[in-house]
N, C-alpha and C. Protein backbone atom coordinates (compact mmCIF):
# COMPACT_ATOMS: atom_id res chain seq x y z
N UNK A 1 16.71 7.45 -10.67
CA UNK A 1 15.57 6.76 -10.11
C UNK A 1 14.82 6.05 -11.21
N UNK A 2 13.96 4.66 -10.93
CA UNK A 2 13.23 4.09 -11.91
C UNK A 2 11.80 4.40 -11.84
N UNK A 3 11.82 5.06 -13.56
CA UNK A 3 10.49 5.05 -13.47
C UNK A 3 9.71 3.42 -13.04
N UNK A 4 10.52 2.55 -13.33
CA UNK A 4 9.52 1.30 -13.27
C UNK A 4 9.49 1.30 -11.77
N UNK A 5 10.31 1.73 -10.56
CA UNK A 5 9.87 1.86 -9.28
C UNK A 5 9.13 2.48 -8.80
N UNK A 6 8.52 3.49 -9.44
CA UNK A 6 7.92 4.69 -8.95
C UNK A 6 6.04 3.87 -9.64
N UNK A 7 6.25 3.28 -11.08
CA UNK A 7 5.12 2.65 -10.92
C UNK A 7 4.64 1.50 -10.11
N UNK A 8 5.64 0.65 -10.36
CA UNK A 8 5.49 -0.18 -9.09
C UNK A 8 4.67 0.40 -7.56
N UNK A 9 5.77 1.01 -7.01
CA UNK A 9 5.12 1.27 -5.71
C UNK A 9 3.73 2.39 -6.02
N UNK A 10 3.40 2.52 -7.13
CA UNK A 10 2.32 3.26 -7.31
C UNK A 10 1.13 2.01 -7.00
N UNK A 11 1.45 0.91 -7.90
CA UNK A 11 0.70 0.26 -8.02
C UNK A 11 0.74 -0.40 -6.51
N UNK A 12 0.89 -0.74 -5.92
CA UNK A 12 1.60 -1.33 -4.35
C UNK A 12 0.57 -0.26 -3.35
N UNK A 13 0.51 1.23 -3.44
CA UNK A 13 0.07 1.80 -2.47
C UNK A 13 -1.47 1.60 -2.91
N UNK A 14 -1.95 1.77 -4.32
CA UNK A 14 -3.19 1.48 -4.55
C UNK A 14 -3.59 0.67 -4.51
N UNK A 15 -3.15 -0.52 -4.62
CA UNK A 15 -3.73 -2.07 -4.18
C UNK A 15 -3.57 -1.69 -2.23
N UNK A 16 -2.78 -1.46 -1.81
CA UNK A 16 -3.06 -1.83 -0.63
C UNK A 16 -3.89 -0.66 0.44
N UNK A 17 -4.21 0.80 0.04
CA UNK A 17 -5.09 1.39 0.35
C UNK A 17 -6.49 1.98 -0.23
N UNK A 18 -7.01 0.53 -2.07
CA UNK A 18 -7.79 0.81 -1.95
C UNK A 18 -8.51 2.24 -3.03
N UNK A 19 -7.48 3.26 -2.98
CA UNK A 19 -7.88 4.28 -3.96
C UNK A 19 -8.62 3.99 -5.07
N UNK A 20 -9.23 4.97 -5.49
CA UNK A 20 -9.60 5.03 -6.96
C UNK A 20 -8.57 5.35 -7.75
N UNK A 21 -7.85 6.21 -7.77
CA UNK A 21 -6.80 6.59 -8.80
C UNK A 21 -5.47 6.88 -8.08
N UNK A 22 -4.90 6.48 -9.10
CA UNK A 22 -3.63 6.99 -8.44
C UNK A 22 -2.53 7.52 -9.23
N UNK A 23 -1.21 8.01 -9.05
CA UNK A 23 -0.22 8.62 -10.10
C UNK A 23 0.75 8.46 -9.83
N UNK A 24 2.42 8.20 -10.57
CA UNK A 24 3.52 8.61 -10.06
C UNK A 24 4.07 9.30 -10.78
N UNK A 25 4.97 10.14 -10.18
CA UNK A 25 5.60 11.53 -10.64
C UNK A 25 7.35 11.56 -10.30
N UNK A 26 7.85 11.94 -11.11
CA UNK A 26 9.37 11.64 -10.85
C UNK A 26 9.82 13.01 -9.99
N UNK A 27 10.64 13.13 -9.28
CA UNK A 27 11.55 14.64 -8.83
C UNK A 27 11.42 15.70 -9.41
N UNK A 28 11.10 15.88 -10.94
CA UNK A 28 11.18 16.78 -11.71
C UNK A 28 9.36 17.28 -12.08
N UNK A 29 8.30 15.80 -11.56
CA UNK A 29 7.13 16.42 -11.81
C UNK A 29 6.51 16.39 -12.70
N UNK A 30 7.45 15.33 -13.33
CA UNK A 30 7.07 15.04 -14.45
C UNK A 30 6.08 13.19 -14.20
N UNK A 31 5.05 12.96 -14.66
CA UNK A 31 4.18 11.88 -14.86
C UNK A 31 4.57 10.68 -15.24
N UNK A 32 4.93 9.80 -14.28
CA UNK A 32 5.38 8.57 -15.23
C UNK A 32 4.16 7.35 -15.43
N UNK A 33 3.37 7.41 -14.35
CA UNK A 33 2.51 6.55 -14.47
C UNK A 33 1.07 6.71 -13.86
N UNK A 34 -0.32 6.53 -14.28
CA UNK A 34 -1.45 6.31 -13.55
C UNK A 34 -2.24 5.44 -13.57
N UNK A 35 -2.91 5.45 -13.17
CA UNK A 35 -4.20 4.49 -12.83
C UNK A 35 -5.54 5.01 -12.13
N UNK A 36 -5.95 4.84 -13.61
CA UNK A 36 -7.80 5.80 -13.34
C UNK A 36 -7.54 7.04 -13.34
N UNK A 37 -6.61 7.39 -13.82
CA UNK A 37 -6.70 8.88 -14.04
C UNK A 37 -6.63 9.48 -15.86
N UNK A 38 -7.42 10.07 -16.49
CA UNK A 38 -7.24 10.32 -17.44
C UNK A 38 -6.56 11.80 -17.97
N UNK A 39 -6.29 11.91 -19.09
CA UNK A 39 -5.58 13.42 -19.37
C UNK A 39 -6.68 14.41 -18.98
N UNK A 40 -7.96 14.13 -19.56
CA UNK A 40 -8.79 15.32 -18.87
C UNK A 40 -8.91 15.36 -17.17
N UNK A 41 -8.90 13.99 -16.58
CA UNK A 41 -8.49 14.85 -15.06
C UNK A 41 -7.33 15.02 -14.86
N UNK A 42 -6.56 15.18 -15.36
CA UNK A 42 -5.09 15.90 -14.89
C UNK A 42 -5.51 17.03 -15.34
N UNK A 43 -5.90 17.68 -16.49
CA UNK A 43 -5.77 18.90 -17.04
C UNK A 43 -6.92 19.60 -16.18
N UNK A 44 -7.90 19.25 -15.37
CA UNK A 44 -8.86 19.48 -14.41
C UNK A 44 -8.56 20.87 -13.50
N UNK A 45 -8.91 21.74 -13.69
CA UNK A 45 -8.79 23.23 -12.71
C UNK A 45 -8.93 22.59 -11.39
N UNK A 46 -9.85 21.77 -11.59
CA UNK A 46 -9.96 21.14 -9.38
C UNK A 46 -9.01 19.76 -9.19
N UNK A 47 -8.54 19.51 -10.44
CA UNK A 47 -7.07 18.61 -9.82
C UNK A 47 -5.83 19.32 -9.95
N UNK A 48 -5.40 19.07 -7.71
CA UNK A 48 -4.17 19.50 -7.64
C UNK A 48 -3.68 18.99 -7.04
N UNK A 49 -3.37 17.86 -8.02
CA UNK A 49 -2.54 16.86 -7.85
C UNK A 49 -0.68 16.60 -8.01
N UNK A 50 -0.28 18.07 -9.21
CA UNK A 50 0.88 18.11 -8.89
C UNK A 50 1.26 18.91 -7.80
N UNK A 51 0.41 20.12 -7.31
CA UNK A 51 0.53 21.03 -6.20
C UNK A 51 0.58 20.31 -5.17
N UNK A 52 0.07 18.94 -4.66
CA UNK A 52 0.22 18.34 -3.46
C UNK A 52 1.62 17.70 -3.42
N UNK A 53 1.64 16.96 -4.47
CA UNK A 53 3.37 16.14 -4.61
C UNK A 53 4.36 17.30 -4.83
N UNK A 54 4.05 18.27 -5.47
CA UNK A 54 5.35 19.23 -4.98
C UNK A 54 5.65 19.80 -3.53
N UNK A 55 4.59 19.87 -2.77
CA UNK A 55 4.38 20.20 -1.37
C UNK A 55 5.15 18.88 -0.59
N UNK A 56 4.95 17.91 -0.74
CA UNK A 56 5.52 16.39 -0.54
C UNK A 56 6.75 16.77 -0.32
N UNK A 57 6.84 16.86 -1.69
CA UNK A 57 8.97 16.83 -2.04
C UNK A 57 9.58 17.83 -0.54
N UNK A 58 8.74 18.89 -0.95
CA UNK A 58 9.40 20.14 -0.44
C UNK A 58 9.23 19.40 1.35
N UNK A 59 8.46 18.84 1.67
CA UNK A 59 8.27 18.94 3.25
C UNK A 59 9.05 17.22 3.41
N UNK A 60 9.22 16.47 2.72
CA UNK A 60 9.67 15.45 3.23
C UNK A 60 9.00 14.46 3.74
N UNK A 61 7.36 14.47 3.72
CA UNK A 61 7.15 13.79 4.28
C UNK A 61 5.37 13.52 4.04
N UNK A 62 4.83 12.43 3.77
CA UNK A 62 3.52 12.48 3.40
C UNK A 62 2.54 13.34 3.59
N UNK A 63 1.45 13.66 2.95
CA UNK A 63 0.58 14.29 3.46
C UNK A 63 -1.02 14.17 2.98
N UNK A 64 -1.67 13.80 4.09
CA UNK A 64 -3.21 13.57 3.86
C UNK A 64 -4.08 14.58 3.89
N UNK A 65 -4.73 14.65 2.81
CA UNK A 65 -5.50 16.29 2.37
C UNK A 65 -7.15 16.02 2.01
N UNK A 66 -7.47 16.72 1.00
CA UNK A 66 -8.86 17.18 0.22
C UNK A 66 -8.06 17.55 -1.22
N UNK A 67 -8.99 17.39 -2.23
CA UNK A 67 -8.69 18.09 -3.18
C UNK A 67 -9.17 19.70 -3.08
N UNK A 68 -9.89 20.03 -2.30
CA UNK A 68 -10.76 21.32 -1.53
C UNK A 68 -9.30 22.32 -1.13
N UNK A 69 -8.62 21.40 0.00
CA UNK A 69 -7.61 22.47 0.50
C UNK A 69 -6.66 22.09 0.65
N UNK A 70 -5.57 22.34 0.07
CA UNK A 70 -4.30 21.73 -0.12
C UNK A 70 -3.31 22.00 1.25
N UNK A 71 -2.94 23.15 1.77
CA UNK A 71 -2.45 23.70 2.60
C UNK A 71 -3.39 23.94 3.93
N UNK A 72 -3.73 23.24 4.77
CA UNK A 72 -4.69 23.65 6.28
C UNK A 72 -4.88 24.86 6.54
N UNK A 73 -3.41 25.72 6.47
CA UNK A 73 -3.22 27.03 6.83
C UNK A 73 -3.75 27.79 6.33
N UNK A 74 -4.85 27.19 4.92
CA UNK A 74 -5.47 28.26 3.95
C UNK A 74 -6.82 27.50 4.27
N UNK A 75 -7.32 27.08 4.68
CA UNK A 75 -8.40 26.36 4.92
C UNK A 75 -9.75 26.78 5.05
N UNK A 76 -10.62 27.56 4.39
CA UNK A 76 -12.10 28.19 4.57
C UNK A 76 -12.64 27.89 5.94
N UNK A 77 -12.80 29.10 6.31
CA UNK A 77 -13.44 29.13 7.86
C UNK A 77 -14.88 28.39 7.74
N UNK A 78 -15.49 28.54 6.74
CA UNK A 78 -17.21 28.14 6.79
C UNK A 78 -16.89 26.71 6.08
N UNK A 79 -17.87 25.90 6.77
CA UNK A 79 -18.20 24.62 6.49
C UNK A 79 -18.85 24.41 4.85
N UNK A 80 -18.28 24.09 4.20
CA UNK A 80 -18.35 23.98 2.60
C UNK A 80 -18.67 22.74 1.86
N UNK A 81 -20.13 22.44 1.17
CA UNK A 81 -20.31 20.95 0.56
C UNK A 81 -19.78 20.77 -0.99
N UNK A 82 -18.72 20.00 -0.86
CA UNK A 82 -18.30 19.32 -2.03
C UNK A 82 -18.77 18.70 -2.68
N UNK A 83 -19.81 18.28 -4.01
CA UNK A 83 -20.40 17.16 -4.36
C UNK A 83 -19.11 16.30 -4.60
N UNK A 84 -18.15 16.61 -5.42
CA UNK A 84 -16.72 15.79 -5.75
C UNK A 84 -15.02 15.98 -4.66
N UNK A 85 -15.66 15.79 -3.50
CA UNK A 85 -14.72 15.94 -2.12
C UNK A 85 -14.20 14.55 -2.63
N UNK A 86 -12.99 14.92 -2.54
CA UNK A 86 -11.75 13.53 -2.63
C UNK A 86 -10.79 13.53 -1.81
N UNK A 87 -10.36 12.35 -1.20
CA UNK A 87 -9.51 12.33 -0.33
C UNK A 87 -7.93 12.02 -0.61
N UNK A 88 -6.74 12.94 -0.60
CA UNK A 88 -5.98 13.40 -1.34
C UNK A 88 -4.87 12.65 -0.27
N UNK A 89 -3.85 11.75 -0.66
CA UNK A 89 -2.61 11.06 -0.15
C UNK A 89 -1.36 11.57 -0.99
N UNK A 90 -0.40 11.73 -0.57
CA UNK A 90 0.75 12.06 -1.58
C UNK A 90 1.87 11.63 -0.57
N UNK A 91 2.81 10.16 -1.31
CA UNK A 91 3.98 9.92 -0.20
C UNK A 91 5.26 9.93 -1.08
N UNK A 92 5.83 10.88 -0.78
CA UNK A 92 6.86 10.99 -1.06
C UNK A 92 8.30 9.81 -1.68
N UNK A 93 9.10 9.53 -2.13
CA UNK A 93 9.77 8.71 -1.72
C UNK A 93 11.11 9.40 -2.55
N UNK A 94 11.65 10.10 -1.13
CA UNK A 94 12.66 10.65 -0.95
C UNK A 94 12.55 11.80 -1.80
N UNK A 95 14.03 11.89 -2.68
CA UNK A 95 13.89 13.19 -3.85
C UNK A 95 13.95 12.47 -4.99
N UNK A 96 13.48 11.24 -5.29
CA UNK A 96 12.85 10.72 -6.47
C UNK A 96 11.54 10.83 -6.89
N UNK A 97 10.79 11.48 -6.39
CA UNK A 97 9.14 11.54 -7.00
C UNK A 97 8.69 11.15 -5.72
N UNK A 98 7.35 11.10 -6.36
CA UNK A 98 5.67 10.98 -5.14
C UNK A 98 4.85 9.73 -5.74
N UNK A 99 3.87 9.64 -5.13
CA UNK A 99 2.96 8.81 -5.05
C UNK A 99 1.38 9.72 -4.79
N UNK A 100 0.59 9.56 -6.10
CA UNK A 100 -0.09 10.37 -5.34
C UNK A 100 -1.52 9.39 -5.59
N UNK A 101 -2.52 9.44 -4.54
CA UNK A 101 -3.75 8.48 -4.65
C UNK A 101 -4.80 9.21 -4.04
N UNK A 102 -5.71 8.92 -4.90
CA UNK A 102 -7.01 10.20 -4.16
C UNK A 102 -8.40 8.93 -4.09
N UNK A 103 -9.38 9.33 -3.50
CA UNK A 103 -10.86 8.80 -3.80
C UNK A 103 -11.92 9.14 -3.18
N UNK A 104 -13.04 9.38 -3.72
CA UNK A 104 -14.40 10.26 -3.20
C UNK A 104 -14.43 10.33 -1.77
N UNK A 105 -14.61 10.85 -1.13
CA UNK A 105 -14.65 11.01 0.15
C UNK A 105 -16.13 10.08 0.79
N UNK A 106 -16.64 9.56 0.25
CA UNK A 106 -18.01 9.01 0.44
C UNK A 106 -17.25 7.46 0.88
N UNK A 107 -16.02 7.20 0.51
CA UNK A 107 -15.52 5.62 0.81
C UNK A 107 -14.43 6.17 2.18
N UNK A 108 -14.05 6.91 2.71
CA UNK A 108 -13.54 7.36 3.91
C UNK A 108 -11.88 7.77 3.76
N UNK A 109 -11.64 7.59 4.77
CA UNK A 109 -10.23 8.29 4.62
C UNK A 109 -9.40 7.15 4.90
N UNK A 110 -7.92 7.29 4.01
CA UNK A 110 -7.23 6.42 3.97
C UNK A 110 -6.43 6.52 5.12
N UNK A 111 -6.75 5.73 6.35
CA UNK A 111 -5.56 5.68 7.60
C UNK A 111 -3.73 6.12 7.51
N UNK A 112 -3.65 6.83 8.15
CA UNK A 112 -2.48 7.67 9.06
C UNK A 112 -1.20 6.24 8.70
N UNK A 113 -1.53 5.52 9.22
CA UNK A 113 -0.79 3.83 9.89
C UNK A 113 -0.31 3.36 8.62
N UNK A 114 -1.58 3.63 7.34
CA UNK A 114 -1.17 2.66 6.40
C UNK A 114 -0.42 3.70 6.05
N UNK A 115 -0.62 5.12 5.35
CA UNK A 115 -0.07 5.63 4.78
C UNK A 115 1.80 6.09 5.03
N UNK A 116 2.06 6.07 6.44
CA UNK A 116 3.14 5.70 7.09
C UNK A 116 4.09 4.44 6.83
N UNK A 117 3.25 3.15 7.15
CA UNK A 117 3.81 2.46 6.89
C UNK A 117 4.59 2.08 5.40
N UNK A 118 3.96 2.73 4.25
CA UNK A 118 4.07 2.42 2.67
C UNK A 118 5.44 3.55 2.52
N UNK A 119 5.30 4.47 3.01
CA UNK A 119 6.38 5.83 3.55
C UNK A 119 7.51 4.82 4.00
N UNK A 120 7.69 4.62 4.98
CA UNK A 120 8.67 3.12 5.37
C UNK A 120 9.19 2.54 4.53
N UNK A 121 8.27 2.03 3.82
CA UNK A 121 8.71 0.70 2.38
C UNK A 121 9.85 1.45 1.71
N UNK A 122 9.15 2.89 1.15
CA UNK A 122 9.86 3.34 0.40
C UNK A 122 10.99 3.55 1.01
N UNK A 123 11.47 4.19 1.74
CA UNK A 123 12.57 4.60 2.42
C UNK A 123 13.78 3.44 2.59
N UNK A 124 13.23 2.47 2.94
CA UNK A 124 13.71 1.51 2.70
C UNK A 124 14.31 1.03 1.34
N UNK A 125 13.80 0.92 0.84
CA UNK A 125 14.00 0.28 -0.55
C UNK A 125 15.00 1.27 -1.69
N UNK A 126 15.11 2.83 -1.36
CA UNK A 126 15.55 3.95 -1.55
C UNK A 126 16.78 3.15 -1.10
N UNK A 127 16.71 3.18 0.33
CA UNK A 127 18.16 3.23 1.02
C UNK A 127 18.84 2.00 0.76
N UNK A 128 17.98 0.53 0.30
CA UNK A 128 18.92 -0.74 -0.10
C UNK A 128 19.71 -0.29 -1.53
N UNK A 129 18.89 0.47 -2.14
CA UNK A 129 19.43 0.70 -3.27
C UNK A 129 18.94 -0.08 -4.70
N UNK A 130 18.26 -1.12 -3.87
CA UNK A 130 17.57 -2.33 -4.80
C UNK A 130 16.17 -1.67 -5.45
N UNK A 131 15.95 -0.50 -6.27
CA UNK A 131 14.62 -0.09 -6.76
C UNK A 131 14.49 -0.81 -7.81
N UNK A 132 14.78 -1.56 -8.53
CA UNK A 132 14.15 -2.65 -9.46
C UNK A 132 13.44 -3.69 -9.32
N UNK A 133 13.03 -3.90 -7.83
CA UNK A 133 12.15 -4.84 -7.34
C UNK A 133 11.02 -4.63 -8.02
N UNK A 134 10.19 -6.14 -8.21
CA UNK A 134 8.75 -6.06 -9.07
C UNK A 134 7.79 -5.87 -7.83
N UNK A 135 6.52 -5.79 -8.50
CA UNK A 135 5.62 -5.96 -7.61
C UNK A 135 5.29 -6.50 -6.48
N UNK A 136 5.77 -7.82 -7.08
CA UNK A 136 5.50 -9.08 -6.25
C UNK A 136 7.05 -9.10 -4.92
N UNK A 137 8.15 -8.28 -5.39
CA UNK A 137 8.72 -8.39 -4.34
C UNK A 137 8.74 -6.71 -3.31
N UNK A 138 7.84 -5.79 -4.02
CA UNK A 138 7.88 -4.78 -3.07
C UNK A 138 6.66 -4.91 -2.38
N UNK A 139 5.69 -5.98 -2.74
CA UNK A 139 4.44 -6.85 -1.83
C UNK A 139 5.20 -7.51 -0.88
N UNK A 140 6.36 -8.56 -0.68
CA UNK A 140 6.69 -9.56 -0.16
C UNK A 140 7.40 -8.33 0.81
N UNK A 141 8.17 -7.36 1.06
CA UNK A 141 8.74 -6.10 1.70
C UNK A 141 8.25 -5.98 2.58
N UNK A 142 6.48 -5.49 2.17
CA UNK A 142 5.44 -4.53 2.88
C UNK A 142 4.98 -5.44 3.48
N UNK A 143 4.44 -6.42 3.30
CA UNK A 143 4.26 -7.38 4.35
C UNK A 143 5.00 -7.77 5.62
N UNK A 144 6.20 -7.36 5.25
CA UNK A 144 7.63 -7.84 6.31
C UNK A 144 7.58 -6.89 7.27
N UNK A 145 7.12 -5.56 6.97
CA UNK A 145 6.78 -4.38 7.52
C UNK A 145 5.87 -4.24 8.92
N UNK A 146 4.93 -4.96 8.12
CA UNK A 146 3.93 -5.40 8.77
C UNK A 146 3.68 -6.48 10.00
N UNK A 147 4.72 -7.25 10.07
CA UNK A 147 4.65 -7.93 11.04
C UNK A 147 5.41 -7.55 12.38
């Protein structure tokens, strides 16, 4: 898999939903690329950000969270105020790595539709086999998607 695909469509899901930060991570979990994210928030006790993209891999399939609660099924019964509530995306693309994009919860939640649809792209683009596409042509894709 290319790391330069995995930044790419990093850069692709954050331009088109908007995040504050975002990351890509190869199969192995290992970091290939971010944006707005620095080493001290990765090294962050309240960023769990590889715990969500490993959850990804393992389930196959995106998932829209909190940095608060990763798993629903563990989810605090009492209503709890976050001053730093972030809204946590992680899309998979395939068993090559994740995508992961978060941002304060004060700018809203990143839609179901988009985050699906970018899920699509990838899958796609996995399955042409063509992951060396630039920016500008995994933009020209997602658009195609879209119509």
């Amino acid at each position: 898999m290319s790391a330069t695909f995995l930044a790419n469509f990093m850069r692709l899901a954050q331009r088109e939903t908007g995040a504050e930060r975002a990351m890509a991570a190869d199969g192995d979990l290992s970091i290939v690329a971010t944006l707005n994210l620095e080493q001290a928030d990765l090294m962050s006790p309240q960023f769990n950000g590889i715990e969500v993209i490993r959850l990804a891999l393992d389930n196959g399939e995106p998932i829209i969270t909190n940095n608060a609660v990763i798993d629903p099924r563990r989810a605090p019964v009492t209503n709890t105020n976050f001053s730093n509530l972030r809204v946590v995306v992680v899309i998979p693309v395939e068993e090559y790595g994740a995508i992961y994009l978060d941002q304060h919860i004060r700018r809203g939640v990143i839609p179901k539709e988009l985050v699906n649809r970018l899920w699509l792209l990838a899958g796609r683009v996995v399955d042409s086999g063509e992951m060396e596409q630039s920016l500008d042509e995994l933009q020209a894709l997602y658009q195609q998607i879209g119509e």
